[in-house]
PDB file of N, CA and C in Angstrom:
ATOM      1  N   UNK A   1      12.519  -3.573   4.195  1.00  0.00           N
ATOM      2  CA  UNK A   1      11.283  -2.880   4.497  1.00  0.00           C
ATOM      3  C   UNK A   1      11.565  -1.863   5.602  1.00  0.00           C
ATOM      4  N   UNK A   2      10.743  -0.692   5.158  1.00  0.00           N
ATOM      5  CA  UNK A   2      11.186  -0.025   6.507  1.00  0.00           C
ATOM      6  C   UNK A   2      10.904   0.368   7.698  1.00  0.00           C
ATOM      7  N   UNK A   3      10.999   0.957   8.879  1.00  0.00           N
ATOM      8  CA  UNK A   3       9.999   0.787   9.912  1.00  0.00           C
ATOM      9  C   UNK A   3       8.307   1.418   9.918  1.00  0.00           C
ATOM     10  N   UNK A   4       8.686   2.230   8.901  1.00  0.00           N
ATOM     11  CA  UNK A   4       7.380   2.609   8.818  1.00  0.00           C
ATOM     12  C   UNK A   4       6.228   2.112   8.168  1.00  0.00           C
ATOM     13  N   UNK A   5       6.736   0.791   7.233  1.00  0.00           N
ATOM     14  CA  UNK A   5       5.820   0.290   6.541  1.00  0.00           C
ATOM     15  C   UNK A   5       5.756  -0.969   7.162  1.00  0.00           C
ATOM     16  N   UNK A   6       6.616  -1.746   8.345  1.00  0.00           N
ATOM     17  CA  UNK A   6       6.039  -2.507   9.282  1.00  0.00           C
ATOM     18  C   UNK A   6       5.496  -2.563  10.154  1.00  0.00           C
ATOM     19  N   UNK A   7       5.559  -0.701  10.546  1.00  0.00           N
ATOM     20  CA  UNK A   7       4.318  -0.701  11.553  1.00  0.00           C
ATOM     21  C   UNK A   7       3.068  -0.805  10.845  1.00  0.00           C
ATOM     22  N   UNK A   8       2.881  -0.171   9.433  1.00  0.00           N
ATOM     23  CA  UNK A   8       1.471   0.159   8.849  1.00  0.00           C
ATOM     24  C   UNK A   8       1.576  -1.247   8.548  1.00  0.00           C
ATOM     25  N   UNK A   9       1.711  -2.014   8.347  1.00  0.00           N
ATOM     26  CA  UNK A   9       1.491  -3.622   7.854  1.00  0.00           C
ATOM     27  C   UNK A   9       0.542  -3.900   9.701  1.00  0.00           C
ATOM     28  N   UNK A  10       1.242  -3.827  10.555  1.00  0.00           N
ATOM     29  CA  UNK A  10       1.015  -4.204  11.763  1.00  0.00           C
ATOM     30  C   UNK A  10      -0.692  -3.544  11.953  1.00  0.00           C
ATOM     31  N   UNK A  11      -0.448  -2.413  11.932  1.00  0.00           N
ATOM     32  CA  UNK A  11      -1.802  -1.449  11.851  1.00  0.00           C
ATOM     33  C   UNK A  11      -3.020  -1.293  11.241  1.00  0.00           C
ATOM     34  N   UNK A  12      -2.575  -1.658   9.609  1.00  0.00           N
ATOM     35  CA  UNK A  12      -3.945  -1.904   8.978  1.00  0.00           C
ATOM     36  C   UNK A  12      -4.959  -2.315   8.971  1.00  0.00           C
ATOM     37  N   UNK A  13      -5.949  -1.640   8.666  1.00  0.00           N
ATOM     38  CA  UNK A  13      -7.243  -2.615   9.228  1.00  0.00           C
ATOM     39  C   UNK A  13      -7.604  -3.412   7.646  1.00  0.00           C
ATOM     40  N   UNK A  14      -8.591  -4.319   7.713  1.00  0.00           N
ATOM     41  CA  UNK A  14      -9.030  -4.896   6.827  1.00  0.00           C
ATOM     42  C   UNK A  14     -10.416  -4.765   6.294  1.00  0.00           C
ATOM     43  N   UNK A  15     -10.387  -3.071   5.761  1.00  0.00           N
ATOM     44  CA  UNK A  15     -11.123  -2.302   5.465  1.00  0.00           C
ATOM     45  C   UNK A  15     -11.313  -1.614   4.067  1.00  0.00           C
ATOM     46  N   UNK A  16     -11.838  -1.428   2.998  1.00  0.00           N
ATOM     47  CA  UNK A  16     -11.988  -0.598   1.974  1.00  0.00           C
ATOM     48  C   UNK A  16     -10.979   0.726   2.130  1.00  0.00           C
ATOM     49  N   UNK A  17     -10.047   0.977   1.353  1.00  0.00           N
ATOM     50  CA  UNK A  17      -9.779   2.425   1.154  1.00  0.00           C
ATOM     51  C   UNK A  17      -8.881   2.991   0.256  1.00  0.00           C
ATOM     52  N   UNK A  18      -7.703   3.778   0.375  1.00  0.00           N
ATOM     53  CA  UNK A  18      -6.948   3.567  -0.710  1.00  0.00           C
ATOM     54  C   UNK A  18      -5.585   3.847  -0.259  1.00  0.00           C
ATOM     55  N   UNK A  19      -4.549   3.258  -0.788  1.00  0.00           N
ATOM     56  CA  UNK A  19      -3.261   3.720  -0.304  1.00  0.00           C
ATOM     57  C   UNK A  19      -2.344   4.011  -0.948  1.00  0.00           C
ATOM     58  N   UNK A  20      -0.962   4.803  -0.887  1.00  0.00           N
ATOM     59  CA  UNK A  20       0.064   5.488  -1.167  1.00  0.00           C
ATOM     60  C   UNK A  20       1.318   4.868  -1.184  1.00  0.00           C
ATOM     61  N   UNK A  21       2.039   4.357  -1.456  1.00  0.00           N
ATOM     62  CA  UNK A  21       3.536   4.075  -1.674  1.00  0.00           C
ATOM     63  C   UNK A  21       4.707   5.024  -1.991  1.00  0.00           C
ATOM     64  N   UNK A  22       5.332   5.746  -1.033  1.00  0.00           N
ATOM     65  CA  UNK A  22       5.957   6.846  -1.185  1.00  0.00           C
ATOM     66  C   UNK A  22       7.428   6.023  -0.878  1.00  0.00           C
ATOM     67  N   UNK A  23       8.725   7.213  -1.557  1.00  0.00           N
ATOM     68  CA  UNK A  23      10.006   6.697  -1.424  1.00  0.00           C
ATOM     69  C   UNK A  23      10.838   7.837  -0.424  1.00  0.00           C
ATOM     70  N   UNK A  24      11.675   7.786  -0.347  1.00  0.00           N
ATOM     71  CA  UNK A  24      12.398   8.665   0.691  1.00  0.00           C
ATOM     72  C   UNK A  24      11.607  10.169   0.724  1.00  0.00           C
ATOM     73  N   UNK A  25      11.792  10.686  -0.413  1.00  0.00           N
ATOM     74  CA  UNK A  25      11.680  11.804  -0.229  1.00  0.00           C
ATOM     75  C   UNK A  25      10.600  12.025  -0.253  1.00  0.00           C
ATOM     76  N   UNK A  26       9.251  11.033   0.021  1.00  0.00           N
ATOM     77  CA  UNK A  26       8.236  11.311   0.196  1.00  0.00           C
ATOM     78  C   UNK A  26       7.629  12.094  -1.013  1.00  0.00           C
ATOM     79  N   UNK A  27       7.783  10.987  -1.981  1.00  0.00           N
ATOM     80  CA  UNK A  27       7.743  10.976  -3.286  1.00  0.00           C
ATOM     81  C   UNK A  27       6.749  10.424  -3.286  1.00  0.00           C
ATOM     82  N   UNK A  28       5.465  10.350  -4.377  1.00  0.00           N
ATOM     83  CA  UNK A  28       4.217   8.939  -4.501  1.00  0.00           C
ATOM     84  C   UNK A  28       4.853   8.471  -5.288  1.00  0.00           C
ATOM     85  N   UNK A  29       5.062   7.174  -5.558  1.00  0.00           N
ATOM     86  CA  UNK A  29       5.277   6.162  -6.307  1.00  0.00           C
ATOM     87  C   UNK A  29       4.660   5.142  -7.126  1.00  0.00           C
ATOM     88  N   UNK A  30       3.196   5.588  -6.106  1.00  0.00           N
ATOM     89  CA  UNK A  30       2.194   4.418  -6.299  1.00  0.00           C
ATOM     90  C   UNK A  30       1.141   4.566  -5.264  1.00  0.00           C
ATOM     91  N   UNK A  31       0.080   5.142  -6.276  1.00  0.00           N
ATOM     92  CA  UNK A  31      -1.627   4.745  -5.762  1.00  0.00           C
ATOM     93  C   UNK A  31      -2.505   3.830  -6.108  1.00  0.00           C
ATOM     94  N   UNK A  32      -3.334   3.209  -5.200  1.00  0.00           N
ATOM     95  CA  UNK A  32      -4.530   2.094  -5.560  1.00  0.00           C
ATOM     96  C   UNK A  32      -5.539   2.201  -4.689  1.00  0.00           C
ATOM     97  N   UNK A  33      -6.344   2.077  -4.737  1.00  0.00           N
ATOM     98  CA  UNK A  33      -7.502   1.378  -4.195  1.00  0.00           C
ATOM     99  C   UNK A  33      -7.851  -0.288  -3.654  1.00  0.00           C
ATOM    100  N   UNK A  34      -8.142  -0.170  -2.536  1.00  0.00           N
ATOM    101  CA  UNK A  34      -8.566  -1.696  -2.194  1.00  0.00           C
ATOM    102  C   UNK A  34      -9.704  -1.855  -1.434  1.00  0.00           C
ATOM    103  N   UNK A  35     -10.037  -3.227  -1.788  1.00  0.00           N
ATOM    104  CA  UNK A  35     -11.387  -3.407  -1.236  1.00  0.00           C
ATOM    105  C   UNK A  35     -11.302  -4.149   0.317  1.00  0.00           C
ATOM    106  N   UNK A  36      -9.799  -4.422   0.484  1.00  0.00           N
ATOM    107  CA  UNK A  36      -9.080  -5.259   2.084  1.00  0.00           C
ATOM    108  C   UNK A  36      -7.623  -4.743   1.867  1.00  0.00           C
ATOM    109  N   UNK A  37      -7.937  -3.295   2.467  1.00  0.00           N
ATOM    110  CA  UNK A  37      -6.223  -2.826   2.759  1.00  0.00           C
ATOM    111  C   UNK A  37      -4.986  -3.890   2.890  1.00  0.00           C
ATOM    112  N   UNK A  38      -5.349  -4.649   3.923  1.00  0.00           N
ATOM    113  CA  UNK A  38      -4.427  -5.320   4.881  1.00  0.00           C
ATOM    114  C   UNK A  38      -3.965  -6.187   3.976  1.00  0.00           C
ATOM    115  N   UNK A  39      -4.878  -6.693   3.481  1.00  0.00           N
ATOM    116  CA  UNK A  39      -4.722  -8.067   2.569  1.00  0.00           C
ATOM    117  C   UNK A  39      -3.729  -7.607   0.904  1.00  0.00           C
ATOM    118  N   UNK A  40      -4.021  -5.828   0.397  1.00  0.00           N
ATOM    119  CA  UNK A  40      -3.388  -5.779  -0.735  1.00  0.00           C
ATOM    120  C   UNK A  40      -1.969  -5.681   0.018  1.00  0.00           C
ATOM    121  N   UNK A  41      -1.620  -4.398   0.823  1.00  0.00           N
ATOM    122  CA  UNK A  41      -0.381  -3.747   1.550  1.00  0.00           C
ATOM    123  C   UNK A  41       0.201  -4.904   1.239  1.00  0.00           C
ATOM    124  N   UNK A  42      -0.269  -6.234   2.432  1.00  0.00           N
ATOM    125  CA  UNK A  42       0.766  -7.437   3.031  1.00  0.00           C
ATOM    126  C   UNK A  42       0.896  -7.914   1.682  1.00  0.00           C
ATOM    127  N   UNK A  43       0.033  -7.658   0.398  1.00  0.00           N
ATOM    128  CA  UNK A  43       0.652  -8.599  -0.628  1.00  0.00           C
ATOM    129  C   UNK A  43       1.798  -8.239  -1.445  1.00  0.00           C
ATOM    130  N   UNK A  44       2.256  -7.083  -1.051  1.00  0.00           N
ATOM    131  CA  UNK A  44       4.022  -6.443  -1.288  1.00  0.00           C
ATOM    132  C   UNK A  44       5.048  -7.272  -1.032  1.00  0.00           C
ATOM    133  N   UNK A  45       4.676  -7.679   0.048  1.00  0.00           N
ATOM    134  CA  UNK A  45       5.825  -8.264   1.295  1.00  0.00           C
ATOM    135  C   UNK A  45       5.768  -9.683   0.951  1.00  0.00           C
ATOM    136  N   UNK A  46       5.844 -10.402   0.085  1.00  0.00           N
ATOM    137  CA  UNK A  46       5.675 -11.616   0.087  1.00  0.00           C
ATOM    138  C   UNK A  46       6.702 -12.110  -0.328  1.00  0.00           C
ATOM    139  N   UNK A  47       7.553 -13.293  -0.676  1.00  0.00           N
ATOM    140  CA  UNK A  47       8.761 -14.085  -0.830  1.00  0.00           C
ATOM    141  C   UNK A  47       8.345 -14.209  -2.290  1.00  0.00           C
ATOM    142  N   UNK A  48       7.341 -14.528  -2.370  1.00  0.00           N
ATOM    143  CA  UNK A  48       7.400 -15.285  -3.916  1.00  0.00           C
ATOM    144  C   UNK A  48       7.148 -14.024  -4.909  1.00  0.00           C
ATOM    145  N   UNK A  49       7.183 -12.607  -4.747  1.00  0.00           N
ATOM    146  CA  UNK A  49       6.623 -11.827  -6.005  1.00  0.00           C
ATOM    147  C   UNK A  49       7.584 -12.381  -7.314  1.00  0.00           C
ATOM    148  N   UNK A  50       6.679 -12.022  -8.481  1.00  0.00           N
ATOM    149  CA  UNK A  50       7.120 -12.756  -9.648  1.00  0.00           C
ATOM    150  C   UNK A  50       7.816 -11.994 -10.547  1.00  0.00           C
ATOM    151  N   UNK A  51       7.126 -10.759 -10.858  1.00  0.00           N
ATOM    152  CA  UNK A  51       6.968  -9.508 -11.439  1.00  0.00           C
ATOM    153  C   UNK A  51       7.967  -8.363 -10.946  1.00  0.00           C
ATOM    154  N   UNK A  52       8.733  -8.171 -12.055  1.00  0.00           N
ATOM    155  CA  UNK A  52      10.135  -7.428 -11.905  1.00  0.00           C
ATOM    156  C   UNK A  52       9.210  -6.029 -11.596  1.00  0.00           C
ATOM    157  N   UNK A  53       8.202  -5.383 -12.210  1.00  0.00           N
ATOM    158  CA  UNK A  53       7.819  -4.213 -11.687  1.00  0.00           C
ATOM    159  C   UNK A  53       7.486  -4.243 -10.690  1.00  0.00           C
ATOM    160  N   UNK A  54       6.883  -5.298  -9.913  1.00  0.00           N
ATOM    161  CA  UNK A  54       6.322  -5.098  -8.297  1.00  0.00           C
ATOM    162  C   UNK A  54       7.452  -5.404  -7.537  1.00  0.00           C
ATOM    163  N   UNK A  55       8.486  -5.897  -7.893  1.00  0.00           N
ATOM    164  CA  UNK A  55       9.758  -6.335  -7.367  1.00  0.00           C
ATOM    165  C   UNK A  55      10.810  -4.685  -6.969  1.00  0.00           C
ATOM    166  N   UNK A  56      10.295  -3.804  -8.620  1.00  0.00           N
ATOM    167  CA  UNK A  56      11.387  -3.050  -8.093  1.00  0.00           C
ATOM    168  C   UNK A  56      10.812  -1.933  -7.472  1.00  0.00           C
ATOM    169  N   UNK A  57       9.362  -1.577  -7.175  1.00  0.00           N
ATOM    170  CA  UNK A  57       8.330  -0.844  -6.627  1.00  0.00           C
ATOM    171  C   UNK A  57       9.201  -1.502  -4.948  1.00  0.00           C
ATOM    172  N   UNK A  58       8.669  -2.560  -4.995  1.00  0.00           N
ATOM    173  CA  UNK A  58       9.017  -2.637  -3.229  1.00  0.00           C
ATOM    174  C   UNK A  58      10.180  -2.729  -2.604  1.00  0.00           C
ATOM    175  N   UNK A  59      11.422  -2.436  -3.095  1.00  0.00           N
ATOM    176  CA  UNK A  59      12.467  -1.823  -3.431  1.00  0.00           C
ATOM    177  C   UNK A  59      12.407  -0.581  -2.978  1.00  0.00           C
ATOM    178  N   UNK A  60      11.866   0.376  -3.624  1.00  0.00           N
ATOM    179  CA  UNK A  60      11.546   1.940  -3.635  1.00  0.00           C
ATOM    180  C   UNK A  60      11.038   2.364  -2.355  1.00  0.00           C
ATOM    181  N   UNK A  61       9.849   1.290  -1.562  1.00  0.00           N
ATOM    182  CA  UNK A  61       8.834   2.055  -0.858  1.00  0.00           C
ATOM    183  C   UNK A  61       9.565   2.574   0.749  1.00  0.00           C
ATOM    184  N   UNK A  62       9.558   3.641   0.417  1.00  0.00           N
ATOM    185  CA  UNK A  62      10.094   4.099   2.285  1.00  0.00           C
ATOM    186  C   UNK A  62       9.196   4.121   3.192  1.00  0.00           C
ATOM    187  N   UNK A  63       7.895   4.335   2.643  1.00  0.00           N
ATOM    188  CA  UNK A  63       6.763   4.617   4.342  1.00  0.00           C
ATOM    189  C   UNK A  63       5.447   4.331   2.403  1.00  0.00           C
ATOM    190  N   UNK A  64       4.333   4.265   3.828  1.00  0.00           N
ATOM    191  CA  UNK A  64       3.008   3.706   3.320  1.00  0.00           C
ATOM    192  C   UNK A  64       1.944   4.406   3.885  1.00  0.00           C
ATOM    193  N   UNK A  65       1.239   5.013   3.460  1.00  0.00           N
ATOM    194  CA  UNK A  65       0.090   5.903   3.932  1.00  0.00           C
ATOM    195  C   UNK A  65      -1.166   5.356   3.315  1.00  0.00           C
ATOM    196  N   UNK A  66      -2.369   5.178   4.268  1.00  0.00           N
ATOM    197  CA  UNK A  66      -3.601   4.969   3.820  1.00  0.00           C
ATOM    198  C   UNK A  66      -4.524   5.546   4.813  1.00  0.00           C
ATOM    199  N   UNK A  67      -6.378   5.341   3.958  1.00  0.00           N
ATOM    200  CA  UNK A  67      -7.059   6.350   4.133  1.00  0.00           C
ATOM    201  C   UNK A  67      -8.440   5.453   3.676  1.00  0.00           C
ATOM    202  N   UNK A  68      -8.748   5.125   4.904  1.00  0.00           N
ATOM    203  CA  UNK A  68     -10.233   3.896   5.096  1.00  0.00           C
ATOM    204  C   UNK A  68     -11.670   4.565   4.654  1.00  0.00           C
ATOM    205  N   UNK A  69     -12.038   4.176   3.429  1.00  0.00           N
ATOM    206  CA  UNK A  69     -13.264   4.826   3.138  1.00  0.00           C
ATOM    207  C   UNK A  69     -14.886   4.101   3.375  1.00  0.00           C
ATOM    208  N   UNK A  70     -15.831   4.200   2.751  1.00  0.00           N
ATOM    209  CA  UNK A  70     -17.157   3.709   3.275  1.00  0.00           C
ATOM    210  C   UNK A  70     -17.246   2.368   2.274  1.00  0.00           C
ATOM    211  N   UNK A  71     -16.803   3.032   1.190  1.00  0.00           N
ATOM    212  CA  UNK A  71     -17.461   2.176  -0.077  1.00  0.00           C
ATOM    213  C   UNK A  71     -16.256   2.056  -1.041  1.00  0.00           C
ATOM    214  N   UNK A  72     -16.561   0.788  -1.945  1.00  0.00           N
ATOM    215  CA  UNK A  72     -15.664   0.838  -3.216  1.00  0.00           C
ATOM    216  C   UNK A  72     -15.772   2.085  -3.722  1.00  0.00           C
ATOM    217  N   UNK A  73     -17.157   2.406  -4.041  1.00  0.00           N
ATOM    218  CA  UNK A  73     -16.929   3.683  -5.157  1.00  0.00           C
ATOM    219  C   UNK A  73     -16.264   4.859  -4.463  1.00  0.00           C
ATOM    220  N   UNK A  74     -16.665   5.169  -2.649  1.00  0.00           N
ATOM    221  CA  UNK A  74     -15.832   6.197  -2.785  1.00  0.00           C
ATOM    222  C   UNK A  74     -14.192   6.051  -2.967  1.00  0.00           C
ATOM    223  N   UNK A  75     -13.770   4.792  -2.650  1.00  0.00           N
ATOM    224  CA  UNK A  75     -12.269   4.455  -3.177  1.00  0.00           C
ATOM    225  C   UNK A  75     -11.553   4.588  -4.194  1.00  0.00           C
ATOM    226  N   UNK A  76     -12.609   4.967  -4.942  1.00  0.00           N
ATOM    227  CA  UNK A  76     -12.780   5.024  -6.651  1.00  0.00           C
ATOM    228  C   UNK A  76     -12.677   6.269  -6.809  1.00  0.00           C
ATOM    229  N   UNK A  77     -13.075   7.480  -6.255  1.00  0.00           N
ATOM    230  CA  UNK A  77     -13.263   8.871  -6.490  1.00  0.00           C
ATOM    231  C   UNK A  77     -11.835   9.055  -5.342  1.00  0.00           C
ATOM    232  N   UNK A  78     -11.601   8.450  -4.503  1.00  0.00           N
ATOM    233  CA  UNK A  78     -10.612   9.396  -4.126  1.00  0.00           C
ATOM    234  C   UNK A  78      -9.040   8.884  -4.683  1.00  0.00           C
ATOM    235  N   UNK A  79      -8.923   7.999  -5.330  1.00  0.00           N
ATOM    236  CA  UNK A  79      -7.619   7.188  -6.208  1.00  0.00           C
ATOM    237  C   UNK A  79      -7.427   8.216  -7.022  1.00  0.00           C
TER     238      UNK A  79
END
């Protein structure tokens, strides 16, 4: 993991919004929406993932960017 996505692990709030998964070159890799940032992000980082695609996604991720909105739906319009 890299330092930038253990500070944003550290940082996140546990808030509605949506976030980014970018790779070195600050590539997107991967957008979503969540309804508890903190709670999807940290669910990357876990020992037990099962799933060879989320396996080789968190692999990839160099830094993590997110963006705290009001509501599901606006999470929905900005994904």
């Amino acid at each position: 993991m890299s330092d930038n996505s253990k500070l944003v692990l550290k940082t996140i709030q546990q808030s509605t919004g949506v976030y980014k998964n970018l790779k070195k070159e600050q590539k997107i890799i991967y957008v979503c929406k969540a309804k508890k940032l903190k709670k999807r992000v940290s669910s990357y980082f876990q020992k037990n993932l099962k799933s060879r695609k989320t396996i080789n996604l968190v692999k990839n991720i160099n830094s993590i960017e997110h963006v705290v909105v009001q509501s599901e739906s606006d999470a929905l319009l900005l994904e």
